[in-house]
Structure formats: C-alpha cells, structure tokens
Protein backbone atom coordinates (compact mmCIF):
# COMPACT_ATOMS: atom_id res chain seq x y z
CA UNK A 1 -5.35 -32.77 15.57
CA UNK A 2 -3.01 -31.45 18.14
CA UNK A 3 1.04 -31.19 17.02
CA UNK A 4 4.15 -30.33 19.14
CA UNK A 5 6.46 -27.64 18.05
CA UNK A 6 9.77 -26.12 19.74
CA UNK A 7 9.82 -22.42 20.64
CA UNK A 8 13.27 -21.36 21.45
CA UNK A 9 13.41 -17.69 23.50
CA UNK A 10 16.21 -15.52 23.77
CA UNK A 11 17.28 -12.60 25.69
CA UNK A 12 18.96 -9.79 23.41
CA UNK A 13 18.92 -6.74 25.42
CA UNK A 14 15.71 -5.64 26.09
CA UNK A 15 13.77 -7.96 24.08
CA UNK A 16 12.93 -11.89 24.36
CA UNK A 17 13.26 -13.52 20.61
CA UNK A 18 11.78 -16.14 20.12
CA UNK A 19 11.47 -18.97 16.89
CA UNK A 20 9.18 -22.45 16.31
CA UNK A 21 12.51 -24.90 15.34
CA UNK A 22 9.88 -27.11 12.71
CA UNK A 23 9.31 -24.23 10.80
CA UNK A 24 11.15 -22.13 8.73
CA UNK A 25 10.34 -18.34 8.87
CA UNK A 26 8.53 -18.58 12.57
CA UNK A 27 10.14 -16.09 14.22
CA UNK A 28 9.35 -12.54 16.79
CA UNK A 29 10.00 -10.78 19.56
CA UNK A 30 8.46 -9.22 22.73
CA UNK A 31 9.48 -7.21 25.93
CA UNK A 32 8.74 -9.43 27.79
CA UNK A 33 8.97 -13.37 27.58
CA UNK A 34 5.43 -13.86 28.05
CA UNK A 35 4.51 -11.46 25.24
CA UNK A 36 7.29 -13.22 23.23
CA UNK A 37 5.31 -16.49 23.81
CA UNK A 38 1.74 -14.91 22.96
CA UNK A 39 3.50 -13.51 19.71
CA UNK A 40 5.69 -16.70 18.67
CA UNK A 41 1.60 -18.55 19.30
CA UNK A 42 0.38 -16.04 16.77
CA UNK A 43 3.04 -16.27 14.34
CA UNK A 44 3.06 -19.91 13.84
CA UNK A 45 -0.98 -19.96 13.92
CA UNK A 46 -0.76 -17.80 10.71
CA UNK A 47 2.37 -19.42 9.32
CA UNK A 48 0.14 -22.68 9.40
CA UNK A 49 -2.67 -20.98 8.01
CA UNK A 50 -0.94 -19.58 5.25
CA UNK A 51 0.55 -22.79 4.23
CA UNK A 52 -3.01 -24.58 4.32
CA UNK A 53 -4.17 -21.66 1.96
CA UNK A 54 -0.94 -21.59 -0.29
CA UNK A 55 0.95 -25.16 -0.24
CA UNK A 56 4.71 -25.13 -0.62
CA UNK A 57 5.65 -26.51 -4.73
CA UNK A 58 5.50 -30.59 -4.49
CA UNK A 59 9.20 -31.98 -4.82
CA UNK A 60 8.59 -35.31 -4.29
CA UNK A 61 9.07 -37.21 -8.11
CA UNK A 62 8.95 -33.94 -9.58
CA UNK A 63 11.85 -32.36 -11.33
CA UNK A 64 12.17 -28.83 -9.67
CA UNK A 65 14.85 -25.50 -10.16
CA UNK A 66 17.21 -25.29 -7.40
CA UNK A 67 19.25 -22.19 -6.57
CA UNK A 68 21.96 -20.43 -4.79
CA UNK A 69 20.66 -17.16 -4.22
CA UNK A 70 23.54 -14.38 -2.78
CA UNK A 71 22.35 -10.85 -1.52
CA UNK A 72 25.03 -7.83 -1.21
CA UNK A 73 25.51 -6.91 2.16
C-alpha cells in the first residue's frame, strides 16, 4: 500500500534540512538537497519500521498519564 507524505527542505547555511510533516520526529539533513531527500527517504522508512515493530500506547477509550514535561536550557 502506497501513502503520501510531505517533506519540507530548507536551506540553513551549508546544509538542506529537511522533515516528513505526518510524522513526528522525521527529520535530517544533507549538503546537498538531493542527499537531504535520499536521507529524509531513509529516515521515515525506519521511523515506519520502528513503529510497525513498537506501536505507539493505544489512547483511544483508554485512560492514559498526560504530562508537561520542561527541560533547563
């Protein structure tokens, strides 16, 4: 089954960021923007993988903990 995602790329400097929009925590870089798009492939091929291995917690009719979490800077 084939899905759509949204790569957004970004010049910063020297380096092309780039992130999938659908999922949370796809994100990388390369020098140059088609590196950045082999790399952002790759990162959301594993993201996907890992979240077939290791499924997010089920919310859905499920009481669940819910926190603010703040980090120092």
């Amino acid at each position: 089954m084939r899905k759509n995602y949204t790569a957004v790329y970004r010049k910063d400097g020297k380096w092309y960021l780039a992130e999938v929009l659908e999922v949370p925590g796809v994100f990388t870089q390369g020098r140059t923007l088609r590196e950045a798009r082999a790399n952002i492939r790759e990162a959301l091929r594993l993201m996907l993988e890992a979240e077939e291995e290791f499924p997010a917690l089920p919310t859905c009719g499920k009481e669940v903990l819910r926190e603010t979490l703040t980090l120092a800077g």
